[in-house]
C-alpha atoms as a PDB file:
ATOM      1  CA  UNK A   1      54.183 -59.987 -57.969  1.00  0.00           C
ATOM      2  CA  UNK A   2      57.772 -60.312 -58.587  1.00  0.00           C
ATOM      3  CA  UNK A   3      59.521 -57.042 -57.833  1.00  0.00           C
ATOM      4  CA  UNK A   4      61.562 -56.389 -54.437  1.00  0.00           C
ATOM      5  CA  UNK A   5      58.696 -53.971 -53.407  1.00  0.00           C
ATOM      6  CA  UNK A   6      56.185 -56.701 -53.280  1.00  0.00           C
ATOM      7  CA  UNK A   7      58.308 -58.143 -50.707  1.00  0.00           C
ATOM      8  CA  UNK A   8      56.857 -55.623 -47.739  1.00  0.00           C
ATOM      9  CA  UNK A   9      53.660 -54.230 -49.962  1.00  0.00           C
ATOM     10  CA  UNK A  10      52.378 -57.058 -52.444  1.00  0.00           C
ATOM     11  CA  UNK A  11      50.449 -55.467 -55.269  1.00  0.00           C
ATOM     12  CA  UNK A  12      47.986 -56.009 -58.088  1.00  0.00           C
ATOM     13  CA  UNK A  13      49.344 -56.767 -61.533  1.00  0.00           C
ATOM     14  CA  UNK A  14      46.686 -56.911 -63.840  1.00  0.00           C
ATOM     15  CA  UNK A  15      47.365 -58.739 -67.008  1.00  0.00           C
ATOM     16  CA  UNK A  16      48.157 -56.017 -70.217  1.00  0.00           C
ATOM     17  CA  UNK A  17      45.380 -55.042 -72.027  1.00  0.00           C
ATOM     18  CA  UNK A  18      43.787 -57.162 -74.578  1.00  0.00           C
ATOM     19  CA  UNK A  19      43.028 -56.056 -77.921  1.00  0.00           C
ATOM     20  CA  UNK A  20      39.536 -54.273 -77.972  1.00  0.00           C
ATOM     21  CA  UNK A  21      38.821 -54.880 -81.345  1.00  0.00           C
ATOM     22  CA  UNK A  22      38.608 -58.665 -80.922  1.00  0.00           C
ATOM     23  CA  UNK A  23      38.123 -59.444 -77.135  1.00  0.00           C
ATOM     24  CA  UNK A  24      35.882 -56.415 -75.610  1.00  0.00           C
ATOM     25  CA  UNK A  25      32.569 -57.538 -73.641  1.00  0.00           C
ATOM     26  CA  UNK A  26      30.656 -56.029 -76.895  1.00  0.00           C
ATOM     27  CA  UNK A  27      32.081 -58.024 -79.418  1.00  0.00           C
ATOM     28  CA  UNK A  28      32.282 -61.227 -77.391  1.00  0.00           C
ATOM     29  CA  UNK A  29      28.207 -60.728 -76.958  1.00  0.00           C
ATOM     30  CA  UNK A  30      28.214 -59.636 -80.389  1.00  0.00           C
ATOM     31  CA  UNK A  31      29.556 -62.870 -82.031  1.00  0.00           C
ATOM     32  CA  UNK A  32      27.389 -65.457 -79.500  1.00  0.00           C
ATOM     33  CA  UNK A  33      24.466 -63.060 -80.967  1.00  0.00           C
ATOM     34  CA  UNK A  34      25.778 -63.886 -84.561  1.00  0.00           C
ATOM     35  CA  UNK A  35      26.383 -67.645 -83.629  1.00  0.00           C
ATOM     36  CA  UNK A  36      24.280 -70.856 -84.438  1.00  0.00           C
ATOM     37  CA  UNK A  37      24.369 -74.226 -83.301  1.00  0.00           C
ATOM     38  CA  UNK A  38      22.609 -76.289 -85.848  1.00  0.00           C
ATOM     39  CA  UNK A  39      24.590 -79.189 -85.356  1.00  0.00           C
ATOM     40  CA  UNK A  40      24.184 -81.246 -82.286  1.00  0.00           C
ATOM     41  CA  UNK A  41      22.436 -78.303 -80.166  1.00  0.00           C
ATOM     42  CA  UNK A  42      21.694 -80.561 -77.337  1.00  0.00           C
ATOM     43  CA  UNK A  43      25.301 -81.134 -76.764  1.00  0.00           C
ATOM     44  CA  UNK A  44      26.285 -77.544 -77.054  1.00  0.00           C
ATOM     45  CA  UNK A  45      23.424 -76.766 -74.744  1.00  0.00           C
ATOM     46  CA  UNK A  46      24.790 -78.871 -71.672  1.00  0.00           C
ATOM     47  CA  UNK A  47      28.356 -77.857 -72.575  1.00  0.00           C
ATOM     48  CA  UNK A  48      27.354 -74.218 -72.318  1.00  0.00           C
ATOM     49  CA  UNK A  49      25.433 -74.970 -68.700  1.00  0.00           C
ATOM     50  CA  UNK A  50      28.170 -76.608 -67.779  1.00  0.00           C
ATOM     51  CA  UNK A  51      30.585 -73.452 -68.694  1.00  0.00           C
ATOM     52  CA  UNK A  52      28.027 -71.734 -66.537  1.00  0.00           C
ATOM     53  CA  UNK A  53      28.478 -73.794 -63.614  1.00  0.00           C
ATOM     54  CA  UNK A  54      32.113 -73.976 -63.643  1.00  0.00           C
ATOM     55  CA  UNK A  55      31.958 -69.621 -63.365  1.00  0.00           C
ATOM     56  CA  UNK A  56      29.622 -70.073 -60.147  1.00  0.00           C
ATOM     57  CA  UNK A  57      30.738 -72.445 -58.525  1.00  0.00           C
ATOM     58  CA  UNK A  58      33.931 -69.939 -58.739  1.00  0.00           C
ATOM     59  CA  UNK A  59      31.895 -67.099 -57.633  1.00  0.00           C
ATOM     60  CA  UNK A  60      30.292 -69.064 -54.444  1.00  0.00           C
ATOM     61  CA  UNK A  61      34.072 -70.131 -53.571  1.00  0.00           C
ATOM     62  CA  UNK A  62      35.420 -67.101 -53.628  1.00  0.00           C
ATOM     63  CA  UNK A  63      32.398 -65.178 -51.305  1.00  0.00           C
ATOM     64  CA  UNK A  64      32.823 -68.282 -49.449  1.00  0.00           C
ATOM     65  CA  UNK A  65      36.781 -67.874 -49.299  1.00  0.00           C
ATOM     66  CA  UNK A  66      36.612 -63.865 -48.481  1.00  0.00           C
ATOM     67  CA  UNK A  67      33.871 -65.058 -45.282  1.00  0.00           C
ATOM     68  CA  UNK A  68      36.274 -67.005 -44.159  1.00  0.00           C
ATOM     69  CA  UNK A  69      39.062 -64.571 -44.099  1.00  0.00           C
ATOM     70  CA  UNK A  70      37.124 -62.050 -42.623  1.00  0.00           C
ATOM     71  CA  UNK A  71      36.230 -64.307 -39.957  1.00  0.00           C
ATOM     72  CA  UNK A  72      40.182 -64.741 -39.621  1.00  0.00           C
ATOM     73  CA  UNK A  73      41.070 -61.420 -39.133  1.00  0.00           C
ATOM     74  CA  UNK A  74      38.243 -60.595 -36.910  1.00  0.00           C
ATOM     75  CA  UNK A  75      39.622 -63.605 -34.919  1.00  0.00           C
ATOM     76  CA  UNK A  76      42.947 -63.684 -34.904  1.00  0.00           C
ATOM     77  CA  UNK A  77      43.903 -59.685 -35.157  1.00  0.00           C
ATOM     78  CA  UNK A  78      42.148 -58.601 -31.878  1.00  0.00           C
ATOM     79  CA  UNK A  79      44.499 -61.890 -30.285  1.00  0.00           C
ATOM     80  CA  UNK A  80      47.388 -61.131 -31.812  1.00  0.00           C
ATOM     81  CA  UNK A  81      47.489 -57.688 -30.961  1.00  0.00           C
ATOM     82  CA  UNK A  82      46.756 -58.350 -27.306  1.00  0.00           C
ATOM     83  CA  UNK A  83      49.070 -61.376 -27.449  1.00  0.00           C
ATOM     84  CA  UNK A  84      51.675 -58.561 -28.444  1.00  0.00           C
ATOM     85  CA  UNK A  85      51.010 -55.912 -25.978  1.00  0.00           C
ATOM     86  CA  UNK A  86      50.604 -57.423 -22.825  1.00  0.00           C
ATOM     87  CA  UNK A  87      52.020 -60.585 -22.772  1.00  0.00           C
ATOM     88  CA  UNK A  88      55.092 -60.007 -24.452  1.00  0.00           C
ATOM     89  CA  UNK A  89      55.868 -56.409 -24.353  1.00  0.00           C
ATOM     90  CA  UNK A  90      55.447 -56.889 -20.365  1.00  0.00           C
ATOM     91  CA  UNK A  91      57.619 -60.153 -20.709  1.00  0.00           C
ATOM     92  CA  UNK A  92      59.829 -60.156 -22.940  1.00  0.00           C
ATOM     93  CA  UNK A  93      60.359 -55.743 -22.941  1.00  0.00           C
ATOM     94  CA  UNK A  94      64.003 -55.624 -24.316  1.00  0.00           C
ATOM     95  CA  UNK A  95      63.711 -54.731 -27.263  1.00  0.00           C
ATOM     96  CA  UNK A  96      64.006 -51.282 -28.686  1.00  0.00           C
ATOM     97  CA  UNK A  97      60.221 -49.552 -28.895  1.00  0.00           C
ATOM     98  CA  UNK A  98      60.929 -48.385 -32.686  1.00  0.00           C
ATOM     99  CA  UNK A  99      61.627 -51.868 -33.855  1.00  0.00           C
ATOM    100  CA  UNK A 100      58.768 -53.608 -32.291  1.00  0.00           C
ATOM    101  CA  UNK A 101      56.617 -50.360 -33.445  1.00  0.00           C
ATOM    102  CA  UNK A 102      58.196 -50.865 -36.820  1.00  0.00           C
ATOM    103  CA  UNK A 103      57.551 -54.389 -37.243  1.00  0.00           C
ATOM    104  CA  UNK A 104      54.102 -54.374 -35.555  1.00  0.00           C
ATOM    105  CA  UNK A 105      52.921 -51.409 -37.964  1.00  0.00           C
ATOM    106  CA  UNK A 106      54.053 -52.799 -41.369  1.00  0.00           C
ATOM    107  CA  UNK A 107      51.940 -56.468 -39.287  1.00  0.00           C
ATOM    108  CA  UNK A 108      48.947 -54.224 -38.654  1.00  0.00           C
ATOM    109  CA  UNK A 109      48.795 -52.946 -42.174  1.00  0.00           C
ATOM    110  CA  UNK A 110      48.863 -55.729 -43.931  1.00  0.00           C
ATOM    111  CA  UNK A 111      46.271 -57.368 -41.897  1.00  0.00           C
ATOM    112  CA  UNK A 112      43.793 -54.380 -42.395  1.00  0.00           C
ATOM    113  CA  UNK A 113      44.497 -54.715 -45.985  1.00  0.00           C
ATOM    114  CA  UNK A 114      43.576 -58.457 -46.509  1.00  0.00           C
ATOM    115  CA  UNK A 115      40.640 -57.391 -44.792  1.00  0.00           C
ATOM    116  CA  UNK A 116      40.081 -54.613 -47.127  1.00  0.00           C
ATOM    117  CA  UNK A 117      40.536 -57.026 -50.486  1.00  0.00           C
ATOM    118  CA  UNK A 118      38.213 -59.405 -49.089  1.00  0.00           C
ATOM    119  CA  UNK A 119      35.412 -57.030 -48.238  1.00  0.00           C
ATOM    120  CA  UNK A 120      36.186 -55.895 -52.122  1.00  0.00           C
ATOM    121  CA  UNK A 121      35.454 -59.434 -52.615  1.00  0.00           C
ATOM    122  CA  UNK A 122      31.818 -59.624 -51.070  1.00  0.00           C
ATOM    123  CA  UNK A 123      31.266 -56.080 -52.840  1.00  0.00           C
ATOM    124  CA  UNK A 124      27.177 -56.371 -54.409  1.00  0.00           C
ATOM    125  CA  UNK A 125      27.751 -56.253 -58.175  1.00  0.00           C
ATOM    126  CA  UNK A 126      25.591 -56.991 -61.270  1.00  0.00           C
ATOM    127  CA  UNK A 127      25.370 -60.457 -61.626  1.00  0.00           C
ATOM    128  CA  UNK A 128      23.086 -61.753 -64.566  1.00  0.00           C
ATOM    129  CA  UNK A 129      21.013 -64.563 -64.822  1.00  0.00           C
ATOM    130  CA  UNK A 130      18.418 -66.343 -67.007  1.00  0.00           C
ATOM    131  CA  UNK A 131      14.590 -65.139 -65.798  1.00  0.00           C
ATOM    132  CA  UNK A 132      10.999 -66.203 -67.057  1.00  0.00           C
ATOM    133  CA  UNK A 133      10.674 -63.521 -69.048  1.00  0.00           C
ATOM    134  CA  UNK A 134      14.256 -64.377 -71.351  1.00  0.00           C
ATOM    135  CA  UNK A 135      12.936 -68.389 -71.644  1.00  0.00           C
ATOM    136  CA  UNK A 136       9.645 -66.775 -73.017  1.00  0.00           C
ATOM    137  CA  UNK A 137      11.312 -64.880 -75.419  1.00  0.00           C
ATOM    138  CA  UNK A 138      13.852 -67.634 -76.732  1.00  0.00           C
ATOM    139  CA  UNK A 139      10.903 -70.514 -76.464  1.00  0.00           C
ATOM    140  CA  UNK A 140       8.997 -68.107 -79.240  1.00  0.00           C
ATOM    141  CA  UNK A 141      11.896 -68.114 -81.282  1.00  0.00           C
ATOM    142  CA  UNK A 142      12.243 -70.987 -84.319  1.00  0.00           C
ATOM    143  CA  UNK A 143      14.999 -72.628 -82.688  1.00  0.00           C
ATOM    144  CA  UNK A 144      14.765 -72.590 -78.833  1.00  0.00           C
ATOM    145  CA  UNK A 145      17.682 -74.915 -77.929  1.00  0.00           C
ATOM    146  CA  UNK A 146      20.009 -72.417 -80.246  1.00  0.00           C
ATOM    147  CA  UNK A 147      18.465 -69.906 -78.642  1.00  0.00           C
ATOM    148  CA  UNK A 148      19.084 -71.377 -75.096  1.00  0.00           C
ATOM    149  CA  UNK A 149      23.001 -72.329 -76.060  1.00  0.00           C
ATOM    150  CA  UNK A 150      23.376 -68.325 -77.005  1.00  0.00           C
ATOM    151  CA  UNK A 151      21.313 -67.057 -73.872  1.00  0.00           C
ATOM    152  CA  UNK A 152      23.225 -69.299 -71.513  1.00  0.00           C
ATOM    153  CA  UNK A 153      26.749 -68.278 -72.718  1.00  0.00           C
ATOM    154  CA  UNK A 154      25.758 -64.364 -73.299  1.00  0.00           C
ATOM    155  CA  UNK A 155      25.039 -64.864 -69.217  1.00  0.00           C
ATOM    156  CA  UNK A 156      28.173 -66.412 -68.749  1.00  0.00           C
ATOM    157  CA  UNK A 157      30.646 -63.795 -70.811  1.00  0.00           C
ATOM    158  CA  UNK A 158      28.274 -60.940 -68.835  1.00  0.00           C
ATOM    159  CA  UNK A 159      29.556 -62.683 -65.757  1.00  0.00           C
ATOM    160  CA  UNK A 160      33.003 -63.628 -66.372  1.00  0.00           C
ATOM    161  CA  UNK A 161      34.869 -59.980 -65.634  1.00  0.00           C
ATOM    162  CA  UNK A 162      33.017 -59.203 -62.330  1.00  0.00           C
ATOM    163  CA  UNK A 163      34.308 -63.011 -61.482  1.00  0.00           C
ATOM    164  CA  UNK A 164      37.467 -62.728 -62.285  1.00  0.00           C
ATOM    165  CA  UNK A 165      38.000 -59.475 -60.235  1.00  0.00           C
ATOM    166  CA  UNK A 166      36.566 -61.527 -57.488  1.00  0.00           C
ATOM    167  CA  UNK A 167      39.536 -63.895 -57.732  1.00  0.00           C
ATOM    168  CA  UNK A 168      41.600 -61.868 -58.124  1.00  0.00           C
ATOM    169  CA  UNK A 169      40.762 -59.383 -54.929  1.00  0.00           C
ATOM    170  CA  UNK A 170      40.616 -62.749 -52.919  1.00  0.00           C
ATOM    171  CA  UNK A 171      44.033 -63.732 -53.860  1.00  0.00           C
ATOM    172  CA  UNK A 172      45.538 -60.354 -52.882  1.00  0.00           C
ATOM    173  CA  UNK A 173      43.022 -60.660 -49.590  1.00  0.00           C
ATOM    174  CA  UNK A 174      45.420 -63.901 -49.152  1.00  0.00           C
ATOM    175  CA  UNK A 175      48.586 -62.440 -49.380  1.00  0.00           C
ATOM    176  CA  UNK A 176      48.249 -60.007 -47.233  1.00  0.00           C
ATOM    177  CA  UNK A 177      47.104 -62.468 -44.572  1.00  0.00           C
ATOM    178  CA  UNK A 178      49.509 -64.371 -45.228  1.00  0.00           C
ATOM    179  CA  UNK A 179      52.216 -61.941 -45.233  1.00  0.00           C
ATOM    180  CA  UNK A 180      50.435 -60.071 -41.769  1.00  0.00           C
ATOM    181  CA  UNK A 181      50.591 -63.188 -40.442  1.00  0.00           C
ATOM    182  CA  UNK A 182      54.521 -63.621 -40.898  1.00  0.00           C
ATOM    183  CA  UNK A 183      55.147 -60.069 -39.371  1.00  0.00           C
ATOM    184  CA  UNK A 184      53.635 -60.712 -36.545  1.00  0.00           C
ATOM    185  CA  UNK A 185      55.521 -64.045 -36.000  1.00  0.00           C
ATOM    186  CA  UNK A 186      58.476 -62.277 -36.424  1.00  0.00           C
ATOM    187  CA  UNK A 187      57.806 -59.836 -34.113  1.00  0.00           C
ATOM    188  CA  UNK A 188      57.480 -62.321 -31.688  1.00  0.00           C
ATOM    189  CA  UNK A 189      60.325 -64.277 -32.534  1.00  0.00           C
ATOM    190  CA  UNK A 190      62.473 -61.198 -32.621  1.00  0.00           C
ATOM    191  CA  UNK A 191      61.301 -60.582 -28.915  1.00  0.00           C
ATOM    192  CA  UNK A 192      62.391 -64.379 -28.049  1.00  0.00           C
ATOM    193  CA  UNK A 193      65.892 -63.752 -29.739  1.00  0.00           C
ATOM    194  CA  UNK A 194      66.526 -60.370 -27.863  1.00  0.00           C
ATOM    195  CA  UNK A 195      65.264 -61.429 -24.776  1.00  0.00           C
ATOM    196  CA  UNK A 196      67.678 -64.953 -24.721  1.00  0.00           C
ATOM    197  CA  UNK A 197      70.545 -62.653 -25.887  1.00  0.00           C
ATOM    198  CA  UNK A 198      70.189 -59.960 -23.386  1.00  0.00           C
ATOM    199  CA  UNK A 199      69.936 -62.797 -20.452  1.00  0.00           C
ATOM    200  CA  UNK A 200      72.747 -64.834 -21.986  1.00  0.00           C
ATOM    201  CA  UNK A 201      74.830 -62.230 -22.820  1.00  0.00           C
ATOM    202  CA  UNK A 202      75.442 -61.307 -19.417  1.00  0.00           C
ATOM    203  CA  UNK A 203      75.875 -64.461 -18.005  1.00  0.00           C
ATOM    204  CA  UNK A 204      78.428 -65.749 -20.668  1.00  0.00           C
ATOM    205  CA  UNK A 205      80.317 -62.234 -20.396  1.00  0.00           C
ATOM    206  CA  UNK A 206      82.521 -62.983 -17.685  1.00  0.00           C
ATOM    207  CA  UNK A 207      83.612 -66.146 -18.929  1.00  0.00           C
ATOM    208  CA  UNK A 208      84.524 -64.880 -21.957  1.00  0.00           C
ATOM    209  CA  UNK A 209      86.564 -62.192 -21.075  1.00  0.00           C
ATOM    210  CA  UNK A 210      88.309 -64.379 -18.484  1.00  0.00           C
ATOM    211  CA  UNK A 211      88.935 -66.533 -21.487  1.00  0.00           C
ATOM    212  CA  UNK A 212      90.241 -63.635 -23.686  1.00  0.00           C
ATOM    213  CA  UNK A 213      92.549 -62.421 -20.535  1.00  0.00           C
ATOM    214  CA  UNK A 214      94.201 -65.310 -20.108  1.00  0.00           C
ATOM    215  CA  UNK A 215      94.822 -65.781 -23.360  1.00  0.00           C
END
């Protein structure tokens, strides 16, 4: 996310395309099919469960993550808009309508589009997973623990792209809180600064120009 544009509209960059000869889903499944693990399968069997945790304990963050930034935005946008529109645009009123509609559009959008990456987030998708039926199959096979080490990381490489979009919806999901979140504070802080000025200003005025006068 590093050009100017991403400064007002973050957006997606997806890494470039890898080579489909040697990293496509197919082949990856294709080569754990191929693969043995004669020596010390035991090992490779809790390594590869292990593997297997690591990916879902990032998929139960991440759902846990885009919850809690739903929750967030159900919280907080309601608040903030009222916060804007009574309280201050009653208070503190001075300062031009298209600027605070300006800033408290580009606020608005970016808040409805962390909400719209996190819902992205918590999207159903195929998830796969070991059932009775597969341990049958591999516990009839010569080699069951081989078969186990291939089954367990097949699951995990079926799993891994739907994860990673996960993360990386839930990161964009941040941003644009994050960045929603800095609109509206300066919206608010730009009704602070205009308000002070336009009741300084005034007061100071005379002053001044007495000062300039008798200079």
């Amino acid at each position: 996310m590093s050009r100017f544009t991403d400064i007002f509209w973050p957006t997606l960059e997806r890494p470039p395309p890898l080579n489909p000869q040697t990293r496509s889903l197919e082949n990856d499944i294709r080569e754990l099919d191929q693969s043995t693990w004669t020596a010390a399968p035991e090992q490779a069997l809790s390594e590869a469960r292990e593997i297997y945790q690591r990916e879902e304990e990032r998929r139960r963050t991440t759902d846990t993550k885009a919850s809690g930034y739903l929750l967030v935005i159900a919280t907080v946008f309601p608040l903030l808009t009222y916060l804007e529109s009574t309280v201050w645009e009653q208070k503190l009123g001075a300062v031009p309508e298209w600027l605070s509609l300006l800033v408290l559009g580009i606020a608005v959008l970016h808040i409805l589009w962390a909400g719209r990456w996190a819902f992205k987030t918590l999207t159903v998708q195929t998830f796969y997973a070991m059932d009775s039926k597969d341990l049958m199959r591999i516990w009839s096979e010569s080699e069951p623990v081989q078969g186990l080490v291939r089954e367990t990381l097949k699951i995990t490489r079926n799993n891994s792209d739907a994860i990673n979009e996960k993360i990386s919806s839930i990161k964009m999901a941040h941003i644009f809180l994050k960045r929603g979140m800095f609109w509206f504070g300066l919206l608010l802080l730009i009704q602070v600064i205009w308000y002070l000025l336009s009741t300084l200003i005034p007061l100071i005025w005379p002053t001044i120009k007495n000062v300039v006068c008798n200079n």
